[in-house]
Protein backbone atom coordinates (compact mmCIF):
# COMPACT_ATOMS: atom_id res chain seq x y z
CA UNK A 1 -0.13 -128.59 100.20
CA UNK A 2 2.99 -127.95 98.49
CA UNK A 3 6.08 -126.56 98.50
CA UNK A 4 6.60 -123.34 96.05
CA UNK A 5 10.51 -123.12 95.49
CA UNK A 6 10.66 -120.37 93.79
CA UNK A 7 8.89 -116.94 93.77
CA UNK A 8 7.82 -116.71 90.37
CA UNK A 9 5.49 -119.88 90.39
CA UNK A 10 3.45 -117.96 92.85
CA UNK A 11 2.38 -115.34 90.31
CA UNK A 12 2.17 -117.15 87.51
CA UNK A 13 -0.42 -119.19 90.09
CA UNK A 14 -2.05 -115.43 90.39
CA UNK A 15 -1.84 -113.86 87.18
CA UNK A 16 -4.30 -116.82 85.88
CA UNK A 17 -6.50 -115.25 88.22
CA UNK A 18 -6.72 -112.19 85.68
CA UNK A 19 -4.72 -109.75 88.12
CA UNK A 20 -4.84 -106.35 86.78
CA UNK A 21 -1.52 -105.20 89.26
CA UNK A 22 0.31 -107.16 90.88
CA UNK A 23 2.82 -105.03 93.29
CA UNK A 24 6.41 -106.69 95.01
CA UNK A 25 8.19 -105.08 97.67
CA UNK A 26 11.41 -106.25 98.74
CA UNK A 27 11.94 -105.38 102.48
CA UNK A 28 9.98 -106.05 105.48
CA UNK A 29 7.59 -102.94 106.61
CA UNK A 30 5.42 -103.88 109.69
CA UNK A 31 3.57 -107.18 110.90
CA UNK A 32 0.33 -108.16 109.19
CA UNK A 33 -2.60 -107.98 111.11
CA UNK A 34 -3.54 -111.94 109.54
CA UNK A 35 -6.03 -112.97 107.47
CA UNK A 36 -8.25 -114.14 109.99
CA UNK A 37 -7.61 -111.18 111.96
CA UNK A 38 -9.37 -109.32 108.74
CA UNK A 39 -12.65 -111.69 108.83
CA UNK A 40 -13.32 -111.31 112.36
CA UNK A 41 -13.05 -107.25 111.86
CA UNK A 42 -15.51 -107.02 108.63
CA UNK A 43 -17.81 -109.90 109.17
CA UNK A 44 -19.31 -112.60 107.32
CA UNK A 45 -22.21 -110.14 106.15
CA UNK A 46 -20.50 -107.25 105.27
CA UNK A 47 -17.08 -108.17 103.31
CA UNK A 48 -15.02 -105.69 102.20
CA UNK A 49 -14.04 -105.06 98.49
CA UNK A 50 -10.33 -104.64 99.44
CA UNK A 51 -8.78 -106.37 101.79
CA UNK A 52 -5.25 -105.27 103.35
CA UNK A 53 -2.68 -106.86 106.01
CA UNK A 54 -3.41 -110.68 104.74
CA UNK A 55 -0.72 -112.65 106.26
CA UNK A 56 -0.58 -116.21 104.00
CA UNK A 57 0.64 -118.34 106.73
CA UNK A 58 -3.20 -117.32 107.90
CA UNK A 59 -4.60 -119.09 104.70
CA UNK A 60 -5.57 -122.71 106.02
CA UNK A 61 -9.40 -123.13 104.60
CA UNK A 62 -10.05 -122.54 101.61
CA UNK A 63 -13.56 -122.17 102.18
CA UNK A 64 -12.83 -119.51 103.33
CA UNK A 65 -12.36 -117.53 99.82
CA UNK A 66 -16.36 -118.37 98.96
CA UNK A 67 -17.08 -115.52 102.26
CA UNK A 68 -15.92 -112.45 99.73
CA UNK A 69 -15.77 -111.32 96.64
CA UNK A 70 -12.74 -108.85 97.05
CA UNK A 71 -11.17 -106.73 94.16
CA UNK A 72 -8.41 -106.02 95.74
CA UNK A 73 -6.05 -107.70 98.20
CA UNK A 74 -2.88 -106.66 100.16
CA UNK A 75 -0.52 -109.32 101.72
CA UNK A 76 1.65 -106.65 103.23
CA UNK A 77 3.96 -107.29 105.64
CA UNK A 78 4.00 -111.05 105.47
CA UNK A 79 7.99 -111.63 106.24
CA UNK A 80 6.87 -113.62 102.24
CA UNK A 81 10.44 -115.50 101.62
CA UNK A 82 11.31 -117.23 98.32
CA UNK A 83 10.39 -120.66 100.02
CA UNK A 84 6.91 -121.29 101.53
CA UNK A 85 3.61 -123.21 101.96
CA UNK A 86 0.60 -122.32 100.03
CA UNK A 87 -2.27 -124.33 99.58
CA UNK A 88 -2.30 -125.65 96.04
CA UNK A 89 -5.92 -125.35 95.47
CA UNK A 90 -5.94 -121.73 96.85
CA UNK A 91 -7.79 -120.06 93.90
CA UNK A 92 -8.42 -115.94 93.77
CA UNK A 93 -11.68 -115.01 92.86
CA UNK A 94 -11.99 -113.51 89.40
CA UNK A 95 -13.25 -110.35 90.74
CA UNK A 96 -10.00 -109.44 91.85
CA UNK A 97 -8.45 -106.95 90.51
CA UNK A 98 -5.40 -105.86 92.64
CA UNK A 99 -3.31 -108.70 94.54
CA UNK A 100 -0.24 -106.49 96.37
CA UNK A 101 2.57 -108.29 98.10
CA UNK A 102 3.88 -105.51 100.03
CA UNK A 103 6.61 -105.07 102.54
CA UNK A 104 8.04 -109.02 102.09
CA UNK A 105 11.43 -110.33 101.93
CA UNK A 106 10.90 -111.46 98.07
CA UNK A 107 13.52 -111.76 95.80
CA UNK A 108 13.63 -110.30 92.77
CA UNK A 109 11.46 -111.81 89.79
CA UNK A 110 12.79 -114.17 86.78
CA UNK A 111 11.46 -116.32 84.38
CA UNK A 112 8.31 -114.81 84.29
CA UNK A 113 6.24 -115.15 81.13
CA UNK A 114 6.12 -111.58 79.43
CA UNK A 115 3.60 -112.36 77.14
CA UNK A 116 1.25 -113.44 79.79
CA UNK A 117 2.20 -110.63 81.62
CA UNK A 118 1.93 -107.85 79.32
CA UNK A 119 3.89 -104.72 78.65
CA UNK A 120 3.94 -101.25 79.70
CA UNK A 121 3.66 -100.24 76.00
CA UNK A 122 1.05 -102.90 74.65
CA UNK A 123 -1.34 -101.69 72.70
CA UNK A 124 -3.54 -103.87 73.26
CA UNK A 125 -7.24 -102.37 74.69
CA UNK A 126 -7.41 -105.39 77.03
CA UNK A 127 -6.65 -104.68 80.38
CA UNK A 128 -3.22 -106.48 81.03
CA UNK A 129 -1.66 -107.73 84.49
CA UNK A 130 1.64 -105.99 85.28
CA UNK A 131 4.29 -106.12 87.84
CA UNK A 132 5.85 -103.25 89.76
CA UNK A 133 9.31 -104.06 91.88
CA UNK A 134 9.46 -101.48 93.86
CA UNK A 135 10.61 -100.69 97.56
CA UNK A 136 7.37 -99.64 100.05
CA UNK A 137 7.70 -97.63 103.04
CA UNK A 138 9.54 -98.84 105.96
CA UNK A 139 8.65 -98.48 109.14
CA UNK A 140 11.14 -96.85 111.56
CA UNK A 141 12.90 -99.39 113.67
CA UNK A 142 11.41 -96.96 116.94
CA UNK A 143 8.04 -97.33 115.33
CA UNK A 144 8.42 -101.00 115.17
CA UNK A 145 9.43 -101.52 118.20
CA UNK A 146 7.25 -99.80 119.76
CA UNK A 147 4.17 -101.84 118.45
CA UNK A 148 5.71 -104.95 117.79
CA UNK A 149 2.81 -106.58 115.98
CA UNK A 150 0.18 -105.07 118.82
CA UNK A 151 -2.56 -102.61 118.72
CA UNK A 152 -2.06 -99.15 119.42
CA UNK A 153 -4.38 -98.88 122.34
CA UNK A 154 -2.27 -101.58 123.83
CA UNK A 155 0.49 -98.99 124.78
CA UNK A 156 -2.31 -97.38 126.75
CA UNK A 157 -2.59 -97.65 130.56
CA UNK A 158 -5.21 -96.76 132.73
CA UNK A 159 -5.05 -95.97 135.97
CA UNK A 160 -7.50 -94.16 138.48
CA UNK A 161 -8.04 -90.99 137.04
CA UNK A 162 -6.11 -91.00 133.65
CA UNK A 163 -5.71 -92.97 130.40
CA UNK A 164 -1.83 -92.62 130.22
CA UNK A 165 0.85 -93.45 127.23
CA UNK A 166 4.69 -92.90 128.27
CA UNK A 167 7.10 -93.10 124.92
CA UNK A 168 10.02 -91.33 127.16
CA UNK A 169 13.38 -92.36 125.58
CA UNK A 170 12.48 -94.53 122.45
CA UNK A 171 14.63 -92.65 120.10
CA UNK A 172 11.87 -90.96 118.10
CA UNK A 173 12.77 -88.88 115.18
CA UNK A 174 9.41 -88.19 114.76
CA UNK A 175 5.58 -89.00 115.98
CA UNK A 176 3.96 -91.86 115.32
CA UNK A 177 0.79 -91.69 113.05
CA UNK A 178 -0.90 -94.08 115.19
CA UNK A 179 -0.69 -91.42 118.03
CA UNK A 180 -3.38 -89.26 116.96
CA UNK A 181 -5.93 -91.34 116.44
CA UNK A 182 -5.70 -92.76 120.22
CA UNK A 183 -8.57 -89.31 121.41
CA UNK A 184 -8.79 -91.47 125.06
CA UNK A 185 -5.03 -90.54 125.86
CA UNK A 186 -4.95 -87.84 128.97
CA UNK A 187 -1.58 -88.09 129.69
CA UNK A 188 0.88 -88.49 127.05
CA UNK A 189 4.94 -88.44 127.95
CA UNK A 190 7.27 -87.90 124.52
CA UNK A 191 10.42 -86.21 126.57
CA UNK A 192 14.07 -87.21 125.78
CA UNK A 193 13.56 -88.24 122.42
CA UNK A 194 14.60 -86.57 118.93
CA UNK A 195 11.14 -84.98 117.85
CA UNK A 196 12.09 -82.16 115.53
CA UNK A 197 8.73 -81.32 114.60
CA UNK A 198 5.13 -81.75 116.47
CA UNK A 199 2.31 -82.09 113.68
CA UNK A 200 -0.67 -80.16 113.57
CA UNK A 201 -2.19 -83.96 113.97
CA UNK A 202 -1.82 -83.10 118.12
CA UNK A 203 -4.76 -80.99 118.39
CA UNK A 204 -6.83 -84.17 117.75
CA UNK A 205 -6.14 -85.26 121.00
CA UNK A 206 -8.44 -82.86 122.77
CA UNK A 207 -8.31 -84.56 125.65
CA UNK A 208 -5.06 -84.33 126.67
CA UNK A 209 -4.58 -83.08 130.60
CA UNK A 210 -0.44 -83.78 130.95
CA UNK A 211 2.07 -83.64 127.74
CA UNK A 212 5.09 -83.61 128.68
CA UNK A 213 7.07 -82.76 124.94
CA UNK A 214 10.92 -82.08 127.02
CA UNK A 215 14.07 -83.34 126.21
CA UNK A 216 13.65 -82.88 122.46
CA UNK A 217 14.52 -80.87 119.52
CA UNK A 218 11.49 -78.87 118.61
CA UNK A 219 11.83 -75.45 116.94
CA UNK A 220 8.34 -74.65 117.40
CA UNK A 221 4.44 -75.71 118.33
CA UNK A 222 2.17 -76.45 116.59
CA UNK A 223 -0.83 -73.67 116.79
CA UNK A 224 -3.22 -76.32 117.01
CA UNK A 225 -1.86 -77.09 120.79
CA UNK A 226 -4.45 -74.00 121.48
CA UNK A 227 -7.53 -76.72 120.79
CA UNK A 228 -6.30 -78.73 123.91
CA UNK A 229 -9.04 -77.21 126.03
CA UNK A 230 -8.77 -79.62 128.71
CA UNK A 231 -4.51 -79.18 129.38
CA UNK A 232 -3.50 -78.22 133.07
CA UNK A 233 0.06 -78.86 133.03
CA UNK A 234 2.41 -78.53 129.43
CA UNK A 235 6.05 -79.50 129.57
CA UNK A 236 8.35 -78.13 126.54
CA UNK A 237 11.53 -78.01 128.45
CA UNK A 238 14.97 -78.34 126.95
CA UNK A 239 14.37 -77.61 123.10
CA UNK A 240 15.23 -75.07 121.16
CA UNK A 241 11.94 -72.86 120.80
CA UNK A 242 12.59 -69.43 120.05
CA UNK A 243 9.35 -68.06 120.32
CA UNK A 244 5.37 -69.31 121.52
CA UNK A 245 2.97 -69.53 119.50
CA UNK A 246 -0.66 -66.89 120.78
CA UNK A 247 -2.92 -69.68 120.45
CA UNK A 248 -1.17 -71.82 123.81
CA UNK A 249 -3.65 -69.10 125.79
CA UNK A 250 -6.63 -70.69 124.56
CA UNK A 251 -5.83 -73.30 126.62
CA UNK A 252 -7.38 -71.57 129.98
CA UNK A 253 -7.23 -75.16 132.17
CA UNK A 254 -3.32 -74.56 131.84
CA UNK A 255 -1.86 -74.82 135.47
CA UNK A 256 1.85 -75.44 135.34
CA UNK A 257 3.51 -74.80 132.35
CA UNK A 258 7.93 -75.27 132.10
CA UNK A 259 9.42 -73.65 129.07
CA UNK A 260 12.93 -73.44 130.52
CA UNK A 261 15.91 -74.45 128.51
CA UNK A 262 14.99 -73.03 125.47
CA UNK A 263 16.04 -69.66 123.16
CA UNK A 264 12.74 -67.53 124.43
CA UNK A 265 13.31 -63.81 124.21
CA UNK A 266 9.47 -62.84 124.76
CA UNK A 267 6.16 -63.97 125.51
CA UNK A 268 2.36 -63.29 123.14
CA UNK A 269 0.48 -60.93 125.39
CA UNK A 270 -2.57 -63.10 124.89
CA UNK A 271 -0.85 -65.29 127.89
CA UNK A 272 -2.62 -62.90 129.95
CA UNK A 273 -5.09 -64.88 129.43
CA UNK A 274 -4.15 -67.75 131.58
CA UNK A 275 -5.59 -67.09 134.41
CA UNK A 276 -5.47 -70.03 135.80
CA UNK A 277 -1.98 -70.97 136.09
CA UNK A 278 0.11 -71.33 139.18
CA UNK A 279 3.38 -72.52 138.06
CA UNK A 280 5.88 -70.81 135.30
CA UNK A 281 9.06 -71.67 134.58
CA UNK A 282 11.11 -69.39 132.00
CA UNK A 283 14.55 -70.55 132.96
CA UNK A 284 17.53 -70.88 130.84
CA UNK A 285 16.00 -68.27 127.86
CA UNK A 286 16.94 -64.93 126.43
CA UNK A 287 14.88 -62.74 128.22
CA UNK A 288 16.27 -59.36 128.95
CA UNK A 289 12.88 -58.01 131.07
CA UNK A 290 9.96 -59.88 132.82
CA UNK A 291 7.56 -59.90 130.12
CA UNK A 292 4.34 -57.46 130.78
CA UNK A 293 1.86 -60.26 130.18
CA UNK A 294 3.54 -62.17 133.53
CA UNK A 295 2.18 -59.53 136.08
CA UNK A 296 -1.80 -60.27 134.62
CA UNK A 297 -1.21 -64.09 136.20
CA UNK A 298 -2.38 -63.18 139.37
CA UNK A 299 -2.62 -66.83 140.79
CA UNK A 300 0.68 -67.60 139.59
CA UNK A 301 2.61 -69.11 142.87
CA UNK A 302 6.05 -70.44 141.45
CA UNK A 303 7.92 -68.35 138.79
CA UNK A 304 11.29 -69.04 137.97
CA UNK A 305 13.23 -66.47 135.62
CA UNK A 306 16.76 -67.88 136.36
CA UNK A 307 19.23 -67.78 134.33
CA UNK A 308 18.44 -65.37 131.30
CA UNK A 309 19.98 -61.59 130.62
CA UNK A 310 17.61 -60.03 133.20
CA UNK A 311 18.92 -56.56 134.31
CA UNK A 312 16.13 -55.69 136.73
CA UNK A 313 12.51 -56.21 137.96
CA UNK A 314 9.66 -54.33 137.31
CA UNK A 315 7.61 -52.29 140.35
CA UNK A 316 4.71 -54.36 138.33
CA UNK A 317 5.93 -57.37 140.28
CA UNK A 318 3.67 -56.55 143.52
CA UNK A 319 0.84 -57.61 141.61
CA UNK A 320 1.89 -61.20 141.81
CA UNK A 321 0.01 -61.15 145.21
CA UNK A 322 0.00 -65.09 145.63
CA UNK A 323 3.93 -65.68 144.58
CA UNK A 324 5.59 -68.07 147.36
CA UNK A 325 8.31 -68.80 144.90
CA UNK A 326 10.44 -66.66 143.02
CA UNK A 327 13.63 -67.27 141.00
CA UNK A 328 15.87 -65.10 139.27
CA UNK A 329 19.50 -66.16 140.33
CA UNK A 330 22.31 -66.03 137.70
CA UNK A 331 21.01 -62.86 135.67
CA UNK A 332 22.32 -58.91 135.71
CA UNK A 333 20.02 -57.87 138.43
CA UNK A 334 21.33 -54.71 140.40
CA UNK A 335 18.44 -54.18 142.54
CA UNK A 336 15.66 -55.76 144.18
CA UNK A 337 12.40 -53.07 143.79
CA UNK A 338 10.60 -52.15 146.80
CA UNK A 339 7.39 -53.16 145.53
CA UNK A 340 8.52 -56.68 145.89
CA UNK A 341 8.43 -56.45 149.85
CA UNK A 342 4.80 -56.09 149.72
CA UNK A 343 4.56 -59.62 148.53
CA UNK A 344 3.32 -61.04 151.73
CA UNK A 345 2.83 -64.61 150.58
CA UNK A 346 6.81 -64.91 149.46
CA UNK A 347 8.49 -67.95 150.84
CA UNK A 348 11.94 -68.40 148.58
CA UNK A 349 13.45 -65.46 147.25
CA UNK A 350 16.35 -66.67 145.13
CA UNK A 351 18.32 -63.56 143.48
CA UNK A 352 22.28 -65.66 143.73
CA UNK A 353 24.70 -64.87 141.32
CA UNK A 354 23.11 -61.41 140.18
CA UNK A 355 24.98 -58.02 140.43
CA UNK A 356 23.10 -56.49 143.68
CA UNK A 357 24.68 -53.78 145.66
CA UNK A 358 21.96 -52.76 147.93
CA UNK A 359 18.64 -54.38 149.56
CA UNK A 360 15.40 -52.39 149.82
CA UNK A 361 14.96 -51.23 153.77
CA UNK A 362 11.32 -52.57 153.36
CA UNK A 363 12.56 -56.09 152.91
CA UNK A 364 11.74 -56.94 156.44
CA UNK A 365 8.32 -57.23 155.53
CA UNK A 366 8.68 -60.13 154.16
CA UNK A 367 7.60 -62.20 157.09
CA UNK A 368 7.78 -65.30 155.70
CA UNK A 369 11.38 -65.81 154.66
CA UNK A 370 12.42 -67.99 157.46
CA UNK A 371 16.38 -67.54 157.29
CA UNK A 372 19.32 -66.89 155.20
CA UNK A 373 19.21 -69.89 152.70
CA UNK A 374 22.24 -71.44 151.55
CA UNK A 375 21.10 -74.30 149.96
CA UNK A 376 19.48 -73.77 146.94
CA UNK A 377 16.34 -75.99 147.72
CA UNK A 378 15.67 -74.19 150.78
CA UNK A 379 13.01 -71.95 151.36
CA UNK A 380 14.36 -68.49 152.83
CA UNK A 381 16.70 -65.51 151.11
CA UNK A 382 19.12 -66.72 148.84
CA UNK A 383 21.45 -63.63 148.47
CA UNK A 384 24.90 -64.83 148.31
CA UNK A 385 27.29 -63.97 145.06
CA UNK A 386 26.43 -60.71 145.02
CA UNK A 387 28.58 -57.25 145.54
CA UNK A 388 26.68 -56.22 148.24
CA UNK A 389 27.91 -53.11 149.76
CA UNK A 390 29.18 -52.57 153.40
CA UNK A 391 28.28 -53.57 155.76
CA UNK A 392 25.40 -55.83 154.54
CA UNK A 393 28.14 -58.76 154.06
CA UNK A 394 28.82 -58.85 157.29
CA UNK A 395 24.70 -58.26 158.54
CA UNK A 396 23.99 -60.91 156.03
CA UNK A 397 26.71 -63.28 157.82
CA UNK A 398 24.45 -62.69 161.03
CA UNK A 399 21.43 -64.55 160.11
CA UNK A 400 17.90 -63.19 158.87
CA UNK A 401 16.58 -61.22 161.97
CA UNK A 402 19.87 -59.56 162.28
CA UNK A 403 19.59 -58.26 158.54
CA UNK A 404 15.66 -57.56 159.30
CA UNK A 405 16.79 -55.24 161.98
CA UNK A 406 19.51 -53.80 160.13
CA UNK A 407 17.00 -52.34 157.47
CA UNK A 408 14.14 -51.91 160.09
CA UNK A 409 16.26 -49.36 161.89
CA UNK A 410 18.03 -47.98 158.48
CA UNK A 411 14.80 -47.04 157.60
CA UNK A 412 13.25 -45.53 160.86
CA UNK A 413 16.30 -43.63 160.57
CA UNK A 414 15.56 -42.26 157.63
């Protein structure tokens, strides 16, 4: 063993091995997988022509050369600074053809013989070794983190019924391309990062039941999402989606699906087509009407519409005939329809903060709204900040049963 001192010894050292390109990169990119790493992976029977990820620090028997006959090799990666050990006798094989130093902390090259080197403009018809100082790819610091010289499938946890990977809060600008080729993943968390973009790469993970994409910056989805045959619940809360794209229908498994927090004006009517979902929240969007497609979800149970430029509600709402939850506080609301009473499964009724006058004397009806509710997790009638006409302030003041009776007799009346 010896000491190289200086960069340019090394590939002299390689260029006698008839190199035909010989590639320097200055900064680090990612960790090498290690040359040893590489043998165990191929095999002593089957060795690969090119080779990639060779860490030299790996390179401690030579004998180990004699196993291949490579063309081309990659020491990417290596953290390769201008002062090392190498083993002097370390020979490349003259087969190869390609010897890349990729992603290391070299400096830059002097004093290296031209003429055995060659030049761009030789013309000479032998081939001739060059050298390229150039800058490779760098990995994101997120990205590197995130791995920190490990497998991908390490990140993966398993637990009793799902394969799970959580990257909540690791400051992604964008996905990972190792994430796509982990198919296994079921439930896969990427909320509160800085995702602009969601490649079409995402309907590769087919077996996705849980993604949870909130908390990010995302303009739109990919169509591909629609080959996620097997997703039951879909989180794309607090982005900046303006519209959604048909093909999130083919995925009939959806259950629960959260779009709130977003710029949504309308939906595709092709969501009639999800027939099996239970849970919809539209919150914090532009919509100016329950869309039409919304009243086809007959096993819908939770829908939340709060907080968007709604003005009324659609008779259509009575065929919603398993709703226990529905929101639509802070919109323009004047009046609750009397189709809505016939709702017999309704638990929370939330209309606060709307611009209701009058109640609908069928209201009573609605035997399962316990009491006046106050607090906004409580199940019951929430309908305070309204201008409700006299006297129903003062009825409302009185409890549930005394407003029940109030409209029961207003309407035997009439």
């Amino acid at each position: 063993m010896v000491r190289i001192a200086r960069i340019d010894s090394l590939v002299s050292m390689m260029l006698k091995a008839r190199l035909s390109i010989f590639s320097v990169v200055q900064e680090n990119g990612y960790d090498s997988a290690g040359l040893i790493g590489c043998i165990l992976n191929y095999g002593k029977y089957n060795p690969p022509q090119k080779i990639t990820d060779i860490d030299p620090a790996a390179i401690i028997n030579i004998k180990l050369w004699k196993l291949f006959r490579w063309t081309e090799m990659h020491f990417t990666g290596s953290s390769l600074s201008p002062c090392f050990d190498f083993p002097t006798s370390c020979r490349l094989s003259s087969s190869v053809g390609i010897c890349i130093l990729q992603g290391n902390k070299t400096s830059v090259l002097s004093g290296v013989n031209q003429s055995v080197m060659g030049t761009e403009h030789s013309k000479s018809k032998e081939r001739r070794s060059m050298v390229f100082l150039r800058k490779g790819p760098k990995l994101p610091a997120w990205e590197d983190a995130l791995l920190a010289g490990r497998e991908p499938k390490s990140l993966l946890k398993r637990g009793l019924r799902y394969v799970s990977l959580s990257l909540i809060m690791k400051g992604m600008t964008s996905t990972p391309d190792f994430l796509w080729g982990l198919h296994e993943v079921q439930k896969l968390n990427l909320s509160r990062n800085q995702l602009v973009v969601i490649p079409p790469s995402l309907g590769k993970l087919d077996r996705l039941v849980v993604l949870n994409l909130g908390g990010n910056c995302l303009k739109c989805l990919p169509k591909e999402i629609g080959l996620l045959r097997n997703l039951k619940v879909l989180f794309v809360n607090m982005n900046c989606l303006k519209e959604v794209p048909a093909e999130l229908s083919l995925c009939r498994k959806l259950e629960v699906l959260s779009l709130s927090h977003n710029c949504i004006s309308q939906l595709p009517l092709s969501f009639t087509d999800l027939t099996s979902l239970r849970k919809l929240n539209l919150s914090n969007n532009r919509f100016v009407q329950i869309p039409l497609c919304i009243f086809a979800l007959r096993s819908l149970d939770f829908l939340h519409l709060g907080s968007n430029k709604l003005e009324n509600i659609a008779e259509s709402i009575q065929y919603l005939v398993n709703l226990q939850i529905l929101i639509v506080e802070n919109n323009n609301i004047r009046s609750l329809p009397r189709s809505l009473c016939h709702i017999s499964t309704l638990e929370l009724l939330n209309a606060d903060y709307n611009a209701i006058q009058t109640l609908p004397d069928e209201l009573y009806l609605l035997r399962r709204l316990r009491r006046i509710a106050w607090n906004p997790m409580d199940k019951g009638l929430h309908i305070a900040h309204n201008p409700l006409a006299r006297p129903l302030p003062e009825v409302v003041e009185g409890g549930l049963d005394v407003l029940f009776n109030y409209l029961r007799d207003k309407k035997e009346h009439n």
